[in-house]
N, C-alpha and C. Protein backbone atom coordinates (compact mmCIF):
# COMPACT_ATOMS: atom_id res chain seq x y z
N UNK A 1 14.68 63.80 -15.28
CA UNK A 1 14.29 62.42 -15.42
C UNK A 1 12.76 62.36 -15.52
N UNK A 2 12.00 61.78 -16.37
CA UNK A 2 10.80 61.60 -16.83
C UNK A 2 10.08 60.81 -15.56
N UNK A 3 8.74 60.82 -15.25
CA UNK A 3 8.48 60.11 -14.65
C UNK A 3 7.05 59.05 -15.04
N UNK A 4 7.44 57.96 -14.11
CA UNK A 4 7.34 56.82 -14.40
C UNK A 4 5.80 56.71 -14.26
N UNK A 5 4.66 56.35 -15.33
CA UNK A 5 3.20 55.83 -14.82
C UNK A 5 3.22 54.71 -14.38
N UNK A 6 2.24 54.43 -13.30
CA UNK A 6 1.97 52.92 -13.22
C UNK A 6 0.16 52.69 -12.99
N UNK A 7 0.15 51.48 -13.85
CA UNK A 7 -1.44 51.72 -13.68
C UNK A 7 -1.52 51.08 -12.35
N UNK A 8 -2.67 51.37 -11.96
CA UNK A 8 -3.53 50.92 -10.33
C UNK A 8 -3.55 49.44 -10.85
N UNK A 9 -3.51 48.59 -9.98
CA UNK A 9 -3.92 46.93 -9.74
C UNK A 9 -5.02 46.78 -9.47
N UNK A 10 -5.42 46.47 -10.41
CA UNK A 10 -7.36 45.88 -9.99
C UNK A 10 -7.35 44.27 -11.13
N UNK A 11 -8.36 43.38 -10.13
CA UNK A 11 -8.70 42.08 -10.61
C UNK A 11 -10.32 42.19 -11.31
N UNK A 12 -10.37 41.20 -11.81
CA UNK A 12 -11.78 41.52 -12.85
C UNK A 12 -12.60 41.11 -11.52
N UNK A 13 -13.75 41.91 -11.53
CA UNK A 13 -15.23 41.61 -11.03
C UNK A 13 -15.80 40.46 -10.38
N UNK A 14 -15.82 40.00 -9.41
CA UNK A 14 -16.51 38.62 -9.02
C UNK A 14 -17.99 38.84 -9.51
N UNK A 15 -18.54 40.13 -9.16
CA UNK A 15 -20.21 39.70 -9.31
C UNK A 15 -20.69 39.95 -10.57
N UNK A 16 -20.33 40.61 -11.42
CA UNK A 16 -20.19 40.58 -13.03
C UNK A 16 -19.38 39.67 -14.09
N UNK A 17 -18.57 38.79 -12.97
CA UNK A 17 -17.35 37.78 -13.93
C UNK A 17 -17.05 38.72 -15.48
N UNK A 18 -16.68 40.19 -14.92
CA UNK A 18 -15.82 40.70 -16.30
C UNK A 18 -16.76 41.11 -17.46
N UNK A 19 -18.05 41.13 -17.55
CA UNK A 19 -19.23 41.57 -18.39
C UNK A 19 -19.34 43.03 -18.27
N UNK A 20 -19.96 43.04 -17.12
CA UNK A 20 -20.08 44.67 -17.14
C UNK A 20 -21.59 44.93 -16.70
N UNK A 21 -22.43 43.85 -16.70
CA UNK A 21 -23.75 43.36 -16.65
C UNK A 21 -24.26 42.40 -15.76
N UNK A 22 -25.40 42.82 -14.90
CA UNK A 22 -25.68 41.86 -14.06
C UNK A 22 -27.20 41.27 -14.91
N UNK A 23 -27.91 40.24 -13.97
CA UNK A 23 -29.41 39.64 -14.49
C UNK A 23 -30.04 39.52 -12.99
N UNK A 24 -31.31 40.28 -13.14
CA UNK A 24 -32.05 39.95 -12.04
C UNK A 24 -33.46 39.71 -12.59
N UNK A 25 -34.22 38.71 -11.32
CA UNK A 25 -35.38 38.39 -12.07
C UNK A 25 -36.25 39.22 -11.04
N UNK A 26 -37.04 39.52 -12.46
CA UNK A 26 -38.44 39.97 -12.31
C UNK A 26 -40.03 39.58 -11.62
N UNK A 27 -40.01 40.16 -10.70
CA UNK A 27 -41.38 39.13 -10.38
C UNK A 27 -42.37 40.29 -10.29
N UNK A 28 -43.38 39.52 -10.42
CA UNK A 28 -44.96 40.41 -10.70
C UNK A 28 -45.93 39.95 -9.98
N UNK A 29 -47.23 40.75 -9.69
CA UNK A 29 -48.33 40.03 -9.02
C UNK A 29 -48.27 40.14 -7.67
N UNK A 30 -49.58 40.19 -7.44
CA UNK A 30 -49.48 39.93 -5.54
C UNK A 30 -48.95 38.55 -5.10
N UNK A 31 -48.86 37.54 -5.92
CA UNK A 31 -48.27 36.46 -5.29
C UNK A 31 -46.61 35.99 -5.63
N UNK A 32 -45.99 37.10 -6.43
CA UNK A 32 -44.64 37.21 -6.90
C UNK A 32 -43.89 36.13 -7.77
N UNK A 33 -44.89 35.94 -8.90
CA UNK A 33 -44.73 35.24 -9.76
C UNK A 33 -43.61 35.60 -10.60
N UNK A 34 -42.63 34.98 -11.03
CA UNK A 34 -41.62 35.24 -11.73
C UNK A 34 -41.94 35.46 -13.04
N UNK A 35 -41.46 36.35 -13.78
CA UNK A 35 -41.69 36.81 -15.42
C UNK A 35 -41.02 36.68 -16.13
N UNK A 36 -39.62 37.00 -15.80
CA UNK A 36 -38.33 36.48 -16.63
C UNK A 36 -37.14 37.28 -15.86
N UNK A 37 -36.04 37.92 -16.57
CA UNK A 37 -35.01 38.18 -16.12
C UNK A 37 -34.74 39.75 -16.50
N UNK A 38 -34.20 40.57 -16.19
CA UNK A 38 -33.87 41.88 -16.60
C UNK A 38 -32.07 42.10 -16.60
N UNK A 39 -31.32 42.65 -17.98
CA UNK A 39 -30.04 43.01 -17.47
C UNK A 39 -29.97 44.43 -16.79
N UNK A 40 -28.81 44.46 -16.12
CA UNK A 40 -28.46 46.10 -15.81
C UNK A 40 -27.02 45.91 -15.51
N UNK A 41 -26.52 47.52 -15.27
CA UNK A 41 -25.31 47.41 -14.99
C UNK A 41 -25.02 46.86 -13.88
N UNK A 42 -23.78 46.53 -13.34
CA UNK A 42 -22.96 45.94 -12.21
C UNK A 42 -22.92 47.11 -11.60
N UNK A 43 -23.23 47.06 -10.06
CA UNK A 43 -23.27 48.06 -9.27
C UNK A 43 -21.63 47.78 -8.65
N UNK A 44 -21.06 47.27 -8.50
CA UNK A 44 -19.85 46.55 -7.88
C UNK A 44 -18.97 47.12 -8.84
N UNK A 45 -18.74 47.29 -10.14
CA UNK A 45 -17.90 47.72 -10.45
C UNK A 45 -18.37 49.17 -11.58
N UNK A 46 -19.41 49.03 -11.74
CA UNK A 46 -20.23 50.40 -12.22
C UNK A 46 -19.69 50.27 -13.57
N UNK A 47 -19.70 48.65 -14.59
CA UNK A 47 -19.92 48.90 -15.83
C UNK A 47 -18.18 48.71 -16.41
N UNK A 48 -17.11 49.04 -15.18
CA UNK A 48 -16.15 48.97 -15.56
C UNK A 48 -15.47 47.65 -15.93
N UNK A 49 -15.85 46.66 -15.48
CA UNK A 49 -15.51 45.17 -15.22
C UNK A 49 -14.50 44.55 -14.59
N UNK A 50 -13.63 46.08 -13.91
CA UNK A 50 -12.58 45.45 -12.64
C UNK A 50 -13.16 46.28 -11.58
N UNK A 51 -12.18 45.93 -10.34
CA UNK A 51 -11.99 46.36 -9.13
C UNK A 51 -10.50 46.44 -8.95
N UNK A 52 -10.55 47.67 -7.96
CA UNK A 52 -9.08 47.75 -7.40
C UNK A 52 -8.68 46.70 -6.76
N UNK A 53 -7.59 46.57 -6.69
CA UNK A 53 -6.99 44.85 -6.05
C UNK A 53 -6.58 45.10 -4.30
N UNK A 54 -6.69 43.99 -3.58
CA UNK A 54 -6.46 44.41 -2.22
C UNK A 54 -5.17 44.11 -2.18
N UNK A 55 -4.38 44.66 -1.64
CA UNK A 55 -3.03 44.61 -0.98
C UNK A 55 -2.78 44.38 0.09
């Protein structure tokens, strides 16, 4: 008898909402003036855009 895959249960990303990409802003200067925004990856799901699901 063959056996059966099942994929893992994971829900999409709260802190990426499913992108894959976060935005943080940039600040500069000794008085921490804002400059604009920078993307990077999602540390929370490392780019993948889910998480394993809790049970």
């Amino acid at each position: 008898m063959a056996r059966k895959t099942t994929k893992p249960k994971t829900k999409p990303c709260p802190t990426c909402r499913g992108t894959g990409e976060v935005s943080r802003t940039v600040r500069v200067g000794r008085k921490q003036r804002v400059a604009g925004a920078q993307t990077g990856i999602c540390l929370g799901c490392l780019g993948a855009c889910e998480i394993p699901a809790d049970d």
